[in-house]
C-alpha atoms as a PDB file:
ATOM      1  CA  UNK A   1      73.709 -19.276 -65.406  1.00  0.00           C
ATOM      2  CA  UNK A   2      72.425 -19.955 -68.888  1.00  0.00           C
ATOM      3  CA  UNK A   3      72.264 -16.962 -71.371  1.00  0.00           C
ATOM      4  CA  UNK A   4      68.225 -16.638 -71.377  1.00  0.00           C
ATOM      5  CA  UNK A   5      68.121 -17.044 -67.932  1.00  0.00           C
ATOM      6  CA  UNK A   6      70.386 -14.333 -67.488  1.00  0.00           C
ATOM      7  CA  UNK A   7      69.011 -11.687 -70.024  1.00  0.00           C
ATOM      8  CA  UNK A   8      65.456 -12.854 -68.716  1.00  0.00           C
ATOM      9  CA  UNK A   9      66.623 -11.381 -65.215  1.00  0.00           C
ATOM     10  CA  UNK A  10      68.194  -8.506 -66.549  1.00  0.00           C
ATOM     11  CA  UNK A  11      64.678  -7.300 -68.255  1.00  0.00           C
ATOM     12  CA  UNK A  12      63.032  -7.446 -64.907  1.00  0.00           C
ATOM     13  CA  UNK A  13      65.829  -5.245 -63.346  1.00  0.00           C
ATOM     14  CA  UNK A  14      65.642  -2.922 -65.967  1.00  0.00           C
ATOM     15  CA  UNK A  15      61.349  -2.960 -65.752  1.00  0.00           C
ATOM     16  CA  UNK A  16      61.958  -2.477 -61.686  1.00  0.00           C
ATOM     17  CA  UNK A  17      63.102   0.937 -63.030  1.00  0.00           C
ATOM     18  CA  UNK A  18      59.384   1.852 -64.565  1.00  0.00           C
ATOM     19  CA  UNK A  19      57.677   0.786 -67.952  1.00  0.00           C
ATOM     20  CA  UNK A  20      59.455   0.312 -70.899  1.00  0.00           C
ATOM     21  CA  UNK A  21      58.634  -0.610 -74.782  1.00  0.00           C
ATOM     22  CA  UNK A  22      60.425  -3.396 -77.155  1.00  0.00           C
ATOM     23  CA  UNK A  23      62.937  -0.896 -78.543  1.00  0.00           C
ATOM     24  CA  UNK A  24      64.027   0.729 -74.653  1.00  0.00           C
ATOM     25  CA  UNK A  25      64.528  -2.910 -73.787  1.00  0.00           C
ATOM     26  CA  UNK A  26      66.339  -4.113 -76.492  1.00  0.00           C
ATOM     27  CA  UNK A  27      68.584  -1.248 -76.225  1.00  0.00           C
ATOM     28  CA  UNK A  28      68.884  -1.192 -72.462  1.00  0.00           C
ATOM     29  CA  UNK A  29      70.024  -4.761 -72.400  1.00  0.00           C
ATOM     30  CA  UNK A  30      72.278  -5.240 -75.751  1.00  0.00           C
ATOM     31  CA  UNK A  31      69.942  -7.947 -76.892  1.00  0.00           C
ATOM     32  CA  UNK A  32      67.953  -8.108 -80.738  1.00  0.00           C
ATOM     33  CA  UNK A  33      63.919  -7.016 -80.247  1.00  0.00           C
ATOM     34  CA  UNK A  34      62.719 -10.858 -81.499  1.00  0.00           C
ATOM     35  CA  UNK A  35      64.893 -12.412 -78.436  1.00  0.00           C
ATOM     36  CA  UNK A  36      63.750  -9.715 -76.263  1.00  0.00           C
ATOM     37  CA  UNK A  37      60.242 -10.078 -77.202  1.00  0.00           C
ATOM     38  CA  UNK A  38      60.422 -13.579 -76.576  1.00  0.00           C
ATOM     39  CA  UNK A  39      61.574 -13.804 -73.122  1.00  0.00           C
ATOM     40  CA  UNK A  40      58.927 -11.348 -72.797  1.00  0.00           C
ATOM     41  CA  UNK A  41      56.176 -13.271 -73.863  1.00  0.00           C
ATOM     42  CA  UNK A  42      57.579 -16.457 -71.382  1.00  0.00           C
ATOM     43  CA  UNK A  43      57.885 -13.874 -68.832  1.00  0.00           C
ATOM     44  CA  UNK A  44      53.812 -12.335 -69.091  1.00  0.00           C
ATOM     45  CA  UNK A  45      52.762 -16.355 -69.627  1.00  0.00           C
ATOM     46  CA  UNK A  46      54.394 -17.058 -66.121  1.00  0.00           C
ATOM     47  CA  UNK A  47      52.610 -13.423 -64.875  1.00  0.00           C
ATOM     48  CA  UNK A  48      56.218 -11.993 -64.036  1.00  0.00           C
ATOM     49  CA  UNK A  49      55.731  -8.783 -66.465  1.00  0.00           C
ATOM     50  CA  UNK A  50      52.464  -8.014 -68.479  1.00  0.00           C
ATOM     51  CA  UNK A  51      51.856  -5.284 -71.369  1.00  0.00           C
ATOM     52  CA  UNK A  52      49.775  -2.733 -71.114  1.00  0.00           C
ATOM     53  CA  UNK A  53      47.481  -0.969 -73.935  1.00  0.00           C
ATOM     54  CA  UNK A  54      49.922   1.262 -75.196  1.00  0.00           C
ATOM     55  CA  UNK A  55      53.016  -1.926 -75.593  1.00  0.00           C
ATOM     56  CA  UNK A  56      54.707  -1.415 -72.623  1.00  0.00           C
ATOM     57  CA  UNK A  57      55.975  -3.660 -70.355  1.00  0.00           C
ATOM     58  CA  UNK A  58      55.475  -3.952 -66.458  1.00  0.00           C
ATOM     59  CA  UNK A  59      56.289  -5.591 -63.612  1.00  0.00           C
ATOM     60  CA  UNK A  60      53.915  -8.691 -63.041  1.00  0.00           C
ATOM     61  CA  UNK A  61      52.048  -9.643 -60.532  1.00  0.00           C
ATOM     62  CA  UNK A  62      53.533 -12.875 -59.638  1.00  0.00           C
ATOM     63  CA  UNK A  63      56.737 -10.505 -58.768  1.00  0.00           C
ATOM     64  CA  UNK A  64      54.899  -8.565 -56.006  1.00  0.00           C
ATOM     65  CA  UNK A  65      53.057 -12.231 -54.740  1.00  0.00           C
ATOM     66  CA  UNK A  66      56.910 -13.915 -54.340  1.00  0.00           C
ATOM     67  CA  UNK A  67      58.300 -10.514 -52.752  1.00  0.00           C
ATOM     68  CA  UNK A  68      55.323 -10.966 -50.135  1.00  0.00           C
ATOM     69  CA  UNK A  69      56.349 -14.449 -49.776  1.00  0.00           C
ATOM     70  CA  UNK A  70      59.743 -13.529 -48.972  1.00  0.00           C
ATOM     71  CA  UNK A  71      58.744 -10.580 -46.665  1.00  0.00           C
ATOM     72  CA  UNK A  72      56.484 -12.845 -44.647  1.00  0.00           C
ATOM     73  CA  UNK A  73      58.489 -15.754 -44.338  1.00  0.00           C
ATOM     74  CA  UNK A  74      61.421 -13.982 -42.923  1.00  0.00           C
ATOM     75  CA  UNK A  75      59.034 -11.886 -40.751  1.00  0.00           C
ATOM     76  CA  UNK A  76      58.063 -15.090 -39.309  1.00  0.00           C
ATOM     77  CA  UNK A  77      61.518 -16.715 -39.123  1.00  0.00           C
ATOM     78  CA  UNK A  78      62.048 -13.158 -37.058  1.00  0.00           C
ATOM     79  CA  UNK A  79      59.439 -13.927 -34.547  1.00  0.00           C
ATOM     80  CA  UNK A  80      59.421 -17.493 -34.071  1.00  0.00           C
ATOM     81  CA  UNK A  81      63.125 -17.386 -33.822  1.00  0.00           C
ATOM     82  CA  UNK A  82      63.749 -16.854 -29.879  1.00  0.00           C
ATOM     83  CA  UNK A  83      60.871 -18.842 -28.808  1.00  0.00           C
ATOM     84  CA  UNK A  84      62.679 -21.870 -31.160  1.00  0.00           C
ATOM     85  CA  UNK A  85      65.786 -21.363 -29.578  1.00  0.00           C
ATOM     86  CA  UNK A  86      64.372 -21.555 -26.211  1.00  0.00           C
ATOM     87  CA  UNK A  87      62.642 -24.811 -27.123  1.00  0.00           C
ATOM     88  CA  UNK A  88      65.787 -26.059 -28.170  1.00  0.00           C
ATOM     89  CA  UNK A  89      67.541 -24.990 -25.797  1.00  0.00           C
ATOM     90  CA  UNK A  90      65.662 -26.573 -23.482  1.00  0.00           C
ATOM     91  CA  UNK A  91      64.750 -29.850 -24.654  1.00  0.00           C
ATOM     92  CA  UNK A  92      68.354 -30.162 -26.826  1.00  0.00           C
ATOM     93  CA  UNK A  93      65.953 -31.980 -29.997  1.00  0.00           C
ATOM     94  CA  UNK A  94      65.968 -31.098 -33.886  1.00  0.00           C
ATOM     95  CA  UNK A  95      63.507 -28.185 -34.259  1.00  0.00           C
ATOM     96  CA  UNK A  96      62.095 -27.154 -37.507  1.00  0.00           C
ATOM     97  CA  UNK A  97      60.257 -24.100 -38.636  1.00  0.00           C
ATOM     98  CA  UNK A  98      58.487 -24.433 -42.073  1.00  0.00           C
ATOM     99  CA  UNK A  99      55.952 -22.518 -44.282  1.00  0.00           C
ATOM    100  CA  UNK A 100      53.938 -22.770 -47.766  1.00  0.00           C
ATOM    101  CA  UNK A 101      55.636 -21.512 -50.537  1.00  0.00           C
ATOM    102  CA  UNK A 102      54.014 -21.789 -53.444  1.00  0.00           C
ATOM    103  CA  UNK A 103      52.777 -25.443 -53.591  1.00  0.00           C
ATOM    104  CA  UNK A 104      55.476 -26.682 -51.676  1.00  0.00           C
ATOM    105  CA  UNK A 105      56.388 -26.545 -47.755  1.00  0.00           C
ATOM    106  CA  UNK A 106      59.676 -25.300 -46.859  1.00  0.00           C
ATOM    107  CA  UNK A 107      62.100 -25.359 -44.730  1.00  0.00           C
ATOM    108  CA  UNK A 108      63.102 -22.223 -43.291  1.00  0.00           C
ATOM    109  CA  UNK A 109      64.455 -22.450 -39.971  1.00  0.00           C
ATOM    110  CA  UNK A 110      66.024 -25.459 -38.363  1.00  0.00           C
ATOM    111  CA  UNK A 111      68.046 -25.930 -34.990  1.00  0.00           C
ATOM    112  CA  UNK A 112      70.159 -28.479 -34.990  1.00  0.00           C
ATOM    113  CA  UNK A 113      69.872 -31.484 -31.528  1.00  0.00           C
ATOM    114  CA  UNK A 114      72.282 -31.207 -28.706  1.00  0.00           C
ATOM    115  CA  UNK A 115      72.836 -34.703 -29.404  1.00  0.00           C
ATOM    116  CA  UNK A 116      75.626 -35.804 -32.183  1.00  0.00           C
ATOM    117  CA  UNK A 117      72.180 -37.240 -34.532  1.00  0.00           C
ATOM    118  CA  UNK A 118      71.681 -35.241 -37.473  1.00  0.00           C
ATOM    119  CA  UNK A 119      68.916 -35.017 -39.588  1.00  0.00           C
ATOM    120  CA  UNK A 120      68.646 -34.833 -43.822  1.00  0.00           C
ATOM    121  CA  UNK A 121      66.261 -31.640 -43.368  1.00  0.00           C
ATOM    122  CA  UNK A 122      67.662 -28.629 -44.018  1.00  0.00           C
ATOM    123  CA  UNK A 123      67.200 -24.650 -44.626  1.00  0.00           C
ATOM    124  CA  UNK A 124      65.632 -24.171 -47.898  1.00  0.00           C
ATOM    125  CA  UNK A 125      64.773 -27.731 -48.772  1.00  0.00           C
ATOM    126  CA  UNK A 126      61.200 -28.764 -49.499  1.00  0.00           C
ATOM    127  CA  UNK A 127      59.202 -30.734 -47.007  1.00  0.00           C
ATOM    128  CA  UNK A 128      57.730 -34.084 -48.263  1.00  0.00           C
ATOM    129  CA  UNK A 129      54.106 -33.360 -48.007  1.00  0.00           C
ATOM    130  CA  UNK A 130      52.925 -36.920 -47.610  1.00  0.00           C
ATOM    131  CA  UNK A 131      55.157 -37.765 -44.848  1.00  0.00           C
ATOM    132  CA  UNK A 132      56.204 -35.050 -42.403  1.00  0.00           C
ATOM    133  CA  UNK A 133      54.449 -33.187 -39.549  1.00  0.00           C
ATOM    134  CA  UNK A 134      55.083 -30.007 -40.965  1.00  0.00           C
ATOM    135  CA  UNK A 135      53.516 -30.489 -43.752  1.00  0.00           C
ATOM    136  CA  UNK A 136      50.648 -32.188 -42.336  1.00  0.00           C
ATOM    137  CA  UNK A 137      49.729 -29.268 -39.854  1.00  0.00           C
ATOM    138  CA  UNK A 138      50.265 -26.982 -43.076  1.00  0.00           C
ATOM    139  CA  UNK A 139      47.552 -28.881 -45.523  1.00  0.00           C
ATOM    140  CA  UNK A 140      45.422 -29.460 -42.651  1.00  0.00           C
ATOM    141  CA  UNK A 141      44.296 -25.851 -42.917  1.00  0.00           C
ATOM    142  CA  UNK A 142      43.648 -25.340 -46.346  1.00  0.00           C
ATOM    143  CA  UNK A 143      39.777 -25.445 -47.814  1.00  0.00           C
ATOM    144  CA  UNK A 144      38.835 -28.943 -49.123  1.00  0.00           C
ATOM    145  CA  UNK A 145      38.753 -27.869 -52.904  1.00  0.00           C
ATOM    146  CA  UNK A 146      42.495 -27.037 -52.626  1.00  0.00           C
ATOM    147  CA  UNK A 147      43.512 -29.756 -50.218  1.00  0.00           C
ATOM    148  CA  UNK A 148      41.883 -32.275 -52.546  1.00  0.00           C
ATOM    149  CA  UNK A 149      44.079 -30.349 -55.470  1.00  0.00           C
ATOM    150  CA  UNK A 150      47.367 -30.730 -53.377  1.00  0.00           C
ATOM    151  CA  UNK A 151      46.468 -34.447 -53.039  1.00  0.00           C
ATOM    152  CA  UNK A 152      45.524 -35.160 -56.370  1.00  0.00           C
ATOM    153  CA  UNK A 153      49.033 -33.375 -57.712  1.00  0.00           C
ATOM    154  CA  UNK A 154      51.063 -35.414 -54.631  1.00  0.00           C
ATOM    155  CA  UNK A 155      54.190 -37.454 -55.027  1.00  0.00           C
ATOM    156  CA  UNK A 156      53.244 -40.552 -52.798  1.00  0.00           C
ATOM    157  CA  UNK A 157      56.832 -42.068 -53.265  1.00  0.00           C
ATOM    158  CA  UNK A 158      57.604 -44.433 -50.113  1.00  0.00           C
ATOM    159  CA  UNK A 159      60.123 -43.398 -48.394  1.00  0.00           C
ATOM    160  CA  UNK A 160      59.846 -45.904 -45.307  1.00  0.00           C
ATOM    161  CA  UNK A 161      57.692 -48.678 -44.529  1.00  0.00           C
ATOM    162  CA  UNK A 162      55.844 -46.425 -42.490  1.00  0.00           C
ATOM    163  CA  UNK A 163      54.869 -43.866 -45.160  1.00  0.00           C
ATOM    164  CA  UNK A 164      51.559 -43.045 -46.272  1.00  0.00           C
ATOM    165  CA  UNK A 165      51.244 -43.528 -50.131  1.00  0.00           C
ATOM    166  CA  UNK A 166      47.484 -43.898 -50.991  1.00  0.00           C
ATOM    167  CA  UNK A 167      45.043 -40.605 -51.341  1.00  0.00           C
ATOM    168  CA  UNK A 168      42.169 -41.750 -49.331  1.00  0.00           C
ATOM    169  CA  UNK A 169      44.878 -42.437 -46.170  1.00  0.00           C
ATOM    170  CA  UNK A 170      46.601 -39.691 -46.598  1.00  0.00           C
ATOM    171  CA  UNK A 171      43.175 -37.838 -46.448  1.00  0.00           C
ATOM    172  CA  UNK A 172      41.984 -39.999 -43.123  1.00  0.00           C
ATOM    173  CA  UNK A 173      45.110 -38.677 -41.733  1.00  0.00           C
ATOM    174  CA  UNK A 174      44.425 -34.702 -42.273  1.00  0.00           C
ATOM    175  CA  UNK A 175      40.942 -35.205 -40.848  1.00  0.00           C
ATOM    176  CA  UNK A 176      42.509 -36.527 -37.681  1.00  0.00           C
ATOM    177  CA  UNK A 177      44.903 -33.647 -37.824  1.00  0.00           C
ATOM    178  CA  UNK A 178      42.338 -31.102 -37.804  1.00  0.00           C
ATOM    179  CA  UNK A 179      40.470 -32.963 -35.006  1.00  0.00           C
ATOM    180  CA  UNK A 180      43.271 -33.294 -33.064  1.00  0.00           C
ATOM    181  CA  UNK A 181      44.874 -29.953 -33.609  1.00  0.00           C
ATOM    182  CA  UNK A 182      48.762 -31.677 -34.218  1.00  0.00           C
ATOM    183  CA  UNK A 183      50.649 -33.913 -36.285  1.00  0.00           C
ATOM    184  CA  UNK A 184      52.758 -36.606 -36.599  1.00  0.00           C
ATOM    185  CA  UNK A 185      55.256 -38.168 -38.322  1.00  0.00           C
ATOM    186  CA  UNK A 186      55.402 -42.078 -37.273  1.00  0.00           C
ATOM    187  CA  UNK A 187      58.930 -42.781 -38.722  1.00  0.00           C
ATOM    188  CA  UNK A 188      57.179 -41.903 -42.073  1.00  0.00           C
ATOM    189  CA  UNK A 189      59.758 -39.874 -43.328  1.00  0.00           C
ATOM    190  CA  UNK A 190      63.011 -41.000 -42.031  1.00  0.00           C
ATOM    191  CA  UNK A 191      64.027 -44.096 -40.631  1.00  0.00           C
ATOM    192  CA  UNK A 192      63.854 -44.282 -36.798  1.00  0.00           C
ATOM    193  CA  UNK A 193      62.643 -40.767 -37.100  1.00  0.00           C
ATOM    194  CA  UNK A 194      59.825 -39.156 -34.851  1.00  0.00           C
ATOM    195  CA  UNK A 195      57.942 -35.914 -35.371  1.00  0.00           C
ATOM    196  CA  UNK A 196      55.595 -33.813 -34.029  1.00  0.00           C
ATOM    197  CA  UNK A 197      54.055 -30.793 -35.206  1.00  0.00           C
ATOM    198  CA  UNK A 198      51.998 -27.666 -34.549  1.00  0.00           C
ATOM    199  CA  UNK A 199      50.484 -24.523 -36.394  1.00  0.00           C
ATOM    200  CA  UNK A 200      51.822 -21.321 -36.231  1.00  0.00           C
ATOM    201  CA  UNK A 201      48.878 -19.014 -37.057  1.00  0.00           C
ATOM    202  CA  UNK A 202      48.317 -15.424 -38.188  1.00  0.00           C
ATOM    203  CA  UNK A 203      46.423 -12.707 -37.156  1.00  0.00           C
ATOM    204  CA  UNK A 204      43.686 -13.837 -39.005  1.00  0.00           C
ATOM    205  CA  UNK A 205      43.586 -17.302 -37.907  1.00  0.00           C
ATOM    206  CA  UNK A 206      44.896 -18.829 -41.013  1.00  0.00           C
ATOM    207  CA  UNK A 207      47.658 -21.395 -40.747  1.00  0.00           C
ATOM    208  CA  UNK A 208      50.746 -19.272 -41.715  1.00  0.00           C
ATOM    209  CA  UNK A 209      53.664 -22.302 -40.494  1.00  0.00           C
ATOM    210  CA  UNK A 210      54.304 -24.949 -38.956  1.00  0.00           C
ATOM    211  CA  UNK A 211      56.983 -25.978 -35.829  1.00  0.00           C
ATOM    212  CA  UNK A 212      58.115 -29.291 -35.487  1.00  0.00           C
ATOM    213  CA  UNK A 213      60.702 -31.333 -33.385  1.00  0.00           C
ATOM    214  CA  UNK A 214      61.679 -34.636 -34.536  1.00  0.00           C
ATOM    215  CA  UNK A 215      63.920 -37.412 -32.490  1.00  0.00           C
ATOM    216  CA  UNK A 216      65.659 -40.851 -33.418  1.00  0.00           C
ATOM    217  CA  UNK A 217      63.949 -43.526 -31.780  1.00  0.00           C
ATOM    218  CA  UNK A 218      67.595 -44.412 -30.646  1.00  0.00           C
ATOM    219  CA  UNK A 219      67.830 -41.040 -28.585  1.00  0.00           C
ATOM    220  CA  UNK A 220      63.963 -41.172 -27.097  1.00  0.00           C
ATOM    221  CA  UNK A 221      60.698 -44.243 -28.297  1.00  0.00           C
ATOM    222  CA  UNK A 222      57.820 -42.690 -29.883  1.00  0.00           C
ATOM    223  CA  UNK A 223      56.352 -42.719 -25.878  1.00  0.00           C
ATOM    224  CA  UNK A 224      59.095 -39.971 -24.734  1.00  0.00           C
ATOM    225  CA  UNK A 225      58.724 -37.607 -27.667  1.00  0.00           C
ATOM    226  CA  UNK A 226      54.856 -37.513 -27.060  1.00  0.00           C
ATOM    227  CA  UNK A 227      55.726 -36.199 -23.388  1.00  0.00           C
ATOM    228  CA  UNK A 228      57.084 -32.821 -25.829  1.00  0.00           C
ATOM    229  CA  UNK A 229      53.909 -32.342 -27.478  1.00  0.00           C
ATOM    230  CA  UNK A 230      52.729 -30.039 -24.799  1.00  0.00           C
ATOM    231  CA  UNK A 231      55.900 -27.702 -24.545  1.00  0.00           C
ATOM    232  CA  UNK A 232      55.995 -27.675 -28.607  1.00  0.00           C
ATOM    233  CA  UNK A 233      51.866 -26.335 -28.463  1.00  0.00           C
ATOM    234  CA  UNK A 234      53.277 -23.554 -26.100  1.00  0.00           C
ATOM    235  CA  UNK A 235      56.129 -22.576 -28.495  1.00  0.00           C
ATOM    236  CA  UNK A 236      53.218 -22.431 -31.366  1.00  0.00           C
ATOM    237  CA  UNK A 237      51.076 -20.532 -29.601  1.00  0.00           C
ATOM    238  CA  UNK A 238      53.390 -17.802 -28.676  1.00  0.00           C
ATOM    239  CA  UNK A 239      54.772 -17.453 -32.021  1.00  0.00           C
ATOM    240  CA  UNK A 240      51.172 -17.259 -33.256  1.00  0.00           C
ATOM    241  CA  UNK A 241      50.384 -14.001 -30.478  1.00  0.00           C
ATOM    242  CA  UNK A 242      53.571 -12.692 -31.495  1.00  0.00           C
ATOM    243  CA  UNK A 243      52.123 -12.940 -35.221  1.00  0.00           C
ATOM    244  CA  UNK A 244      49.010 -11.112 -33.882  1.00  0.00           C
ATOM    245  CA  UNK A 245      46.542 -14.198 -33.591  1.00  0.00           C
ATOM    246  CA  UNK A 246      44.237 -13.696 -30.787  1.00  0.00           C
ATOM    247  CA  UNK A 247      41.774 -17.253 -30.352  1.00  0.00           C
ATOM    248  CA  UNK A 248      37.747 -16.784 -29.929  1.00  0.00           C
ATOM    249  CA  UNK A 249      37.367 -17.131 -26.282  1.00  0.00           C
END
């Protein structure tokens, strides 16, 4: 870990302990008041600490937004978890669990195929926003201001012949999302990969993540995997009652 880094963190564990000033910071830590002052000044650009009218130092409130990231995503990971494994379980095929963290989607549940076919997805690694169901079902819910500010900011790399790399397709392809109510992933992201997703929604109706299961064309053709788009809708719908979503009748 580098050396600012490292004091950087250690000045948000000692403000977790209640406001402090320059000096009580620079004495709590070992480390001169202009260092300390600068890491504090990167630290209240980024919103992770702020200072208030009499010069000390707080917790931010970008702290408190990626603790309630954390919390929710593992609250989620906690409910969708047996109704993934009985998916899986049943159908023996890659099945992903993903949510929005920050500006990225993430990966943060994955059971692996019955099959001896592995997949480069993993825990913890981003989802390619321009190419995967997942993320597909997760931009498909945002407002058009933001989607069009995802879009703008996108990496459109290729990554198979198949992949979408030009705005105004990538666009056409979220409008048939939301019509439809699914995605898919057309060997778009992987070679000889298939995927299909679904929305996992909260109590208030908002898209909160997104289940997917992919398959090698070599295991099942795009025809087969389309026959587990209706089991996959179940498995998103119960996680989203368990989450407290209740439809309009």
């Amino acid at each position: 870990m580098s050396q600012s880094v490292a004091r950087a963190l250690h000045l948000l564990i000692q403000l977790a302990d209640g406001p402090a000033g320059l000096d009580e910071l620079a004495e709590a830590t070992g480390v001169h008041k202009t260092t300390v002052l600068r890491l504090l000044r990167t630290l209240s650009d980024e919103r992770f600490t702020f200072r208030d009218n009499s010069n000390r130092y707080h917790l931010g409130s970008r702290i408190f937004e990626l603790a309630a990231h954390g919390t929710d995503q593992r609250e989620i990971r906690r409910i969708a978890s047996p109704h993934l494994a009985a998916f899986n379980r049943t159908h023996g095929r890659t099945t992903h669990l993903a949510a929005m963290e920050g500006g990225e989607v993430v990966y943060i549940d994955k059971l692996e195929s019955h099959d001896h076919v592995r997949m480069f997805s993993r825990i913890g690694l981003r989802a390619n926003l321009n190419s995967t169901a997942v993320a597909k079902v997760i931009l498909a819910d945002l407002p058009d201001p933001e989607l069009h500010r995802f879009v703008a900011a996108m990496d459109f790399t290729r990554r198979t012949p198949n992949t979408i790399t030009a705005p105004d397709d990538f666009l056409a392809e979220i409008a048939t999302v939301r019509d439809q109510g699914w995605a898919i992933d057309r060997e778009e992201n992987e070679p000889s990969i298939n995927c299909l997703g679904v929305p996992v929604r909260g109590a208030s109706g908002r898209v909160v993540a997104a289940v997917s299961v992919s398959v090698p064309d070599i295991v099942l053709p795009l025809e087969q995997v389309l026959d587990l788009l209706e089991p996959l809708q179940a498995v998103g719908e119960l996680i989203s009652f368990d989450c407290g979503y209740r439809p309009q009748s």
